[in-house]
N, C-alpha and C. Protein backbone atom coordinates (compact mmCIF):
# COMPACT_ATOMS: atom_id res chain seq x y z
N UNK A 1 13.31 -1.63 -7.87
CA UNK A 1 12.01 -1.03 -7.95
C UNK A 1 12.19 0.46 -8.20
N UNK A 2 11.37 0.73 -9.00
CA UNK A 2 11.37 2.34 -9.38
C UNK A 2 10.67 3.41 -8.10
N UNK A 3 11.30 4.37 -7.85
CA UNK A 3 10.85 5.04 -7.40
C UNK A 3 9.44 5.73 -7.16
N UNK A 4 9.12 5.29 -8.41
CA UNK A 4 7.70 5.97 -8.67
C UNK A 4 6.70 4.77 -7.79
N UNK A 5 7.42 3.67 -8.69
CA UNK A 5 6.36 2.99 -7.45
C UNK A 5 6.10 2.55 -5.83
N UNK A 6 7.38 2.82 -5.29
CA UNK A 6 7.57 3.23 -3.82
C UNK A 6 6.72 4.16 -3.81
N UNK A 7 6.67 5.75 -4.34
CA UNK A 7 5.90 6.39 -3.84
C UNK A 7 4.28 6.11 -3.77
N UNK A 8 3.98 5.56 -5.28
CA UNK A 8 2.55 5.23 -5.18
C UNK A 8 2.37 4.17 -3.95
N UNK A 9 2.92 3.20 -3.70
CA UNK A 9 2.28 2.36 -3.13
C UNK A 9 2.37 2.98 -1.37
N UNK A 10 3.10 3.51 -1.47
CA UNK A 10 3.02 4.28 -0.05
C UNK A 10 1.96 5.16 0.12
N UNK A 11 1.55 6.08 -1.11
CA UNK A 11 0.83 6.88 -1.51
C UNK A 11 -0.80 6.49 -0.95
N UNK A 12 -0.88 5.22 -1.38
CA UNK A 12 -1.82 3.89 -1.73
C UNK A 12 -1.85 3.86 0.20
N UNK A 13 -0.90 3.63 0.83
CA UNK A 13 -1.31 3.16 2.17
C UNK A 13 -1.47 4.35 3.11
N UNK A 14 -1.32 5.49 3.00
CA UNK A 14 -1.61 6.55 3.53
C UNK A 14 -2.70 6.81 3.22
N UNK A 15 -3.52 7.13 2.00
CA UNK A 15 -5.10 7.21 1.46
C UNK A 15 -5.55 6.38 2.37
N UNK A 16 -5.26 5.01 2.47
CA UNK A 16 -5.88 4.05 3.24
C UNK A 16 -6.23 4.51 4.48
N UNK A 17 -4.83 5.13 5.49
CA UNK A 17 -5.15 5.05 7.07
C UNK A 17 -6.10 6.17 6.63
N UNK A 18 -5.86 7.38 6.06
CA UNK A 18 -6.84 8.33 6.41
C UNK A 18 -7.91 8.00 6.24
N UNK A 19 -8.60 7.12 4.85
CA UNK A 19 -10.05 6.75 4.61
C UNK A 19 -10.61 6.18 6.17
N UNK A 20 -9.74 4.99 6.49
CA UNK A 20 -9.77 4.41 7.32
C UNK A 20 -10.19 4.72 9.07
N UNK A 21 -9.60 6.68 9.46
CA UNK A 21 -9.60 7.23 9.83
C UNK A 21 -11.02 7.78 10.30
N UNK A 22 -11.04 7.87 9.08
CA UNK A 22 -12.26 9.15 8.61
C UNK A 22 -13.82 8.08 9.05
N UNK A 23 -13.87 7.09 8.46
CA UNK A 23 -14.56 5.98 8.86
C UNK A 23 -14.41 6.07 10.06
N UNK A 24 -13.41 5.65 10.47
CA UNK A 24 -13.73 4.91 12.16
C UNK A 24 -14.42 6.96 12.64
N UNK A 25 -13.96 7.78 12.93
CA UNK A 25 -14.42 9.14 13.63
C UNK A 25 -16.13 9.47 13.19
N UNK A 26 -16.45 8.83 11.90
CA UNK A 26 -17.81 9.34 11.35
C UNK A 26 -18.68 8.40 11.64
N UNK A 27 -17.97 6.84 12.32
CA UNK A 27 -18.70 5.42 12.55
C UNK A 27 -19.09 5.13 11.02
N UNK A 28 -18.30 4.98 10.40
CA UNK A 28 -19.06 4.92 8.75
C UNK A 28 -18.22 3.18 8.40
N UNK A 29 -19.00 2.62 8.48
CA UNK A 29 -17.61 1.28 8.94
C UNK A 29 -17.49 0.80 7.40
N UNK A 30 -18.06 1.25 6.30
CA UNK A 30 -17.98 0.92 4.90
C UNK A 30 -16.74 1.34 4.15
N UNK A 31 -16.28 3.06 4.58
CA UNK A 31 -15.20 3.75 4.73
C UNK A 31 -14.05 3.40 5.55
N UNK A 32 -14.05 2.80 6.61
CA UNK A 32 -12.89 2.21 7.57
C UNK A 32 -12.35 0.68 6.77
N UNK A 33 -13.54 -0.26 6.23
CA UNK A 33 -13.02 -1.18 5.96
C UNK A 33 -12.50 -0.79 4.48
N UNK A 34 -13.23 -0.03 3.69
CA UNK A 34 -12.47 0.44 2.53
C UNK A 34 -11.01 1.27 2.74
N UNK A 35 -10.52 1.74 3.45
CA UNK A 35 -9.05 2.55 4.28
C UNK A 35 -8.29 0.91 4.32
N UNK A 36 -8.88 -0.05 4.73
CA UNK A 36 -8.12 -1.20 5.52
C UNK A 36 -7.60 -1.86 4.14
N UNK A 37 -8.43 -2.10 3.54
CA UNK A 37 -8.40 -1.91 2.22
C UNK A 37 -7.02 -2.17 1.21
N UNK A 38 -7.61 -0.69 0.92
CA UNK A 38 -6.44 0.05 0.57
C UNK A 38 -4.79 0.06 1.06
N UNK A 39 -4.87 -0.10 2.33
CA UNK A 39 -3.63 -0.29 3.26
C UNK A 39 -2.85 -1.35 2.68
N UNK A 40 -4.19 -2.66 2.82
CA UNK A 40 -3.39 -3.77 2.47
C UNK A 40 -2.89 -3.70 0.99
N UNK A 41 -3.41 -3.55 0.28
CA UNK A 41 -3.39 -3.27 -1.16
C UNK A 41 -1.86 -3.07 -1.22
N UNK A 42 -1.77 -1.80 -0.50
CA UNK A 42 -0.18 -1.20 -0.93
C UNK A 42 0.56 -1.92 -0.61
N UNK A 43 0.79 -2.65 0.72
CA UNK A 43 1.55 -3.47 1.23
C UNK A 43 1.63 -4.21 0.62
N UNK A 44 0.80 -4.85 0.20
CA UNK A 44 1.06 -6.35 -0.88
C UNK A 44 1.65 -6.10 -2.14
N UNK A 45 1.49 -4.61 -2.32
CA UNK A 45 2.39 -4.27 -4.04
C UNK A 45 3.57 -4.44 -3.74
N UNK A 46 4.00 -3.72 -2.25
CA UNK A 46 5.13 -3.11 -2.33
C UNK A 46 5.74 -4.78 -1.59
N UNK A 47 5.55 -5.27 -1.23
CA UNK A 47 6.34 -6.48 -1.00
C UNK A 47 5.93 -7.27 -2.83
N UNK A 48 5.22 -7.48 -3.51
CA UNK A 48 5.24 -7.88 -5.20
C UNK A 48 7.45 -7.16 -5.16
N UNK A 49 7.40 -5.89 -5.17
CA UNK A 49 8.36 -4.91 -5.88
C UNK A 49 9.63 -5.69 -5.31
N UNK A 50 9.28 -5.98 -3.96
CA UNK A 50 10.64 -6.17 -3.01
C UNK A 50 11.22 -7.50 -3.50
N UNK A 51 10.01 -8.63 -3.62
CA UNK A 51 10.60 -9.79 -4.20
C UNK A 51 11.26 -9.72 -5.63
N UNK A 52 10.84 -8.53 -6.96
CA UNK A 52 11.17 -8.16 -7.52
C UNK A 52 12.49 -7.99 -7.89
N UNK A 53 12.41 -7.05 -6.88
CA UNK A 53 14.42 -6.23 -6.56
C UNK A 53 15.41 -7.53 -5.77
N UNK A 54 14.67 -8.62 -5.30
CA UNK A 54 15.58 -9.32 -4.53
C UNK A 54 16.15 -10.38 -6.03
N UNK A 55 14.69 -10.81 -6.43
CA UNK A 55 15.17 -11.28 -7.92
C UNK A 55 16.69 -10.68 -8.51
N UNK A 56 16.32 -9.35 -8.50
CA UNK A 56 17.10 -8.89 -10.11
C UNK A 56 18.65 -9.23 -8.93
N UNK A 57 18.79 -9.01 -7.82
CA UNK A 57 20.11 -8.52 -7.32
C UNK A 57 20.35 -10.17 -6.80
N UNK A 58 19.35 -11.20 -6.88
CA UNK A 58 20.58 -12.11 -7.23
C UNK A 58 20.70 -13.14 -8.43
N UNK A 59 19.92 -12.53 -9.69
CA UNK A 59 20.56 -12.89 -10.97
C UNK A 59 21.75 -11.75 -11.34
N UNK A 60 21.74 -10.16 -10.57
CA UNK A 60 22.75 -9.76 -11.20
C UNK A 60 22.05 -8.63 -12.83
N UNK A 61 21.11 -8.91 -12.60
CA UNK A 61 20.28 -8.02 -13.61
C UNK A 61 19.66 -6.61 -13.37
């Protein structure tokens, strides 16, 4: 996995807690579940990437 996309998708789950954050402190629960969101979002890319990289390292590619 490229670097770039480690960062985005991390990028991706940090936006999240803060949206998420920001929601829960303002009671804005449209914003908290949109943060939750987002969270998952990244997580699910970044495990896409991991099965990815597990691929290539055991074809060897």
């Amino acid at each position: 996995m490229g670097i770039g996309d480690k960062i985005s998708n991390k990028a991706e789950q940090a936006g999240g807690k803060v949206k998420e954050g920001v929601g829960d402190a303002t009671d804005n629960e449209r914003l908290e579940a949109e943060g939750k969101q987002d969270q998952a979002s990244g997580r699910v890319k970044q495990a896409g990437e991991n099965i990815k990289d597990a691929a290539k390292n055991i074809t060897g590619n």
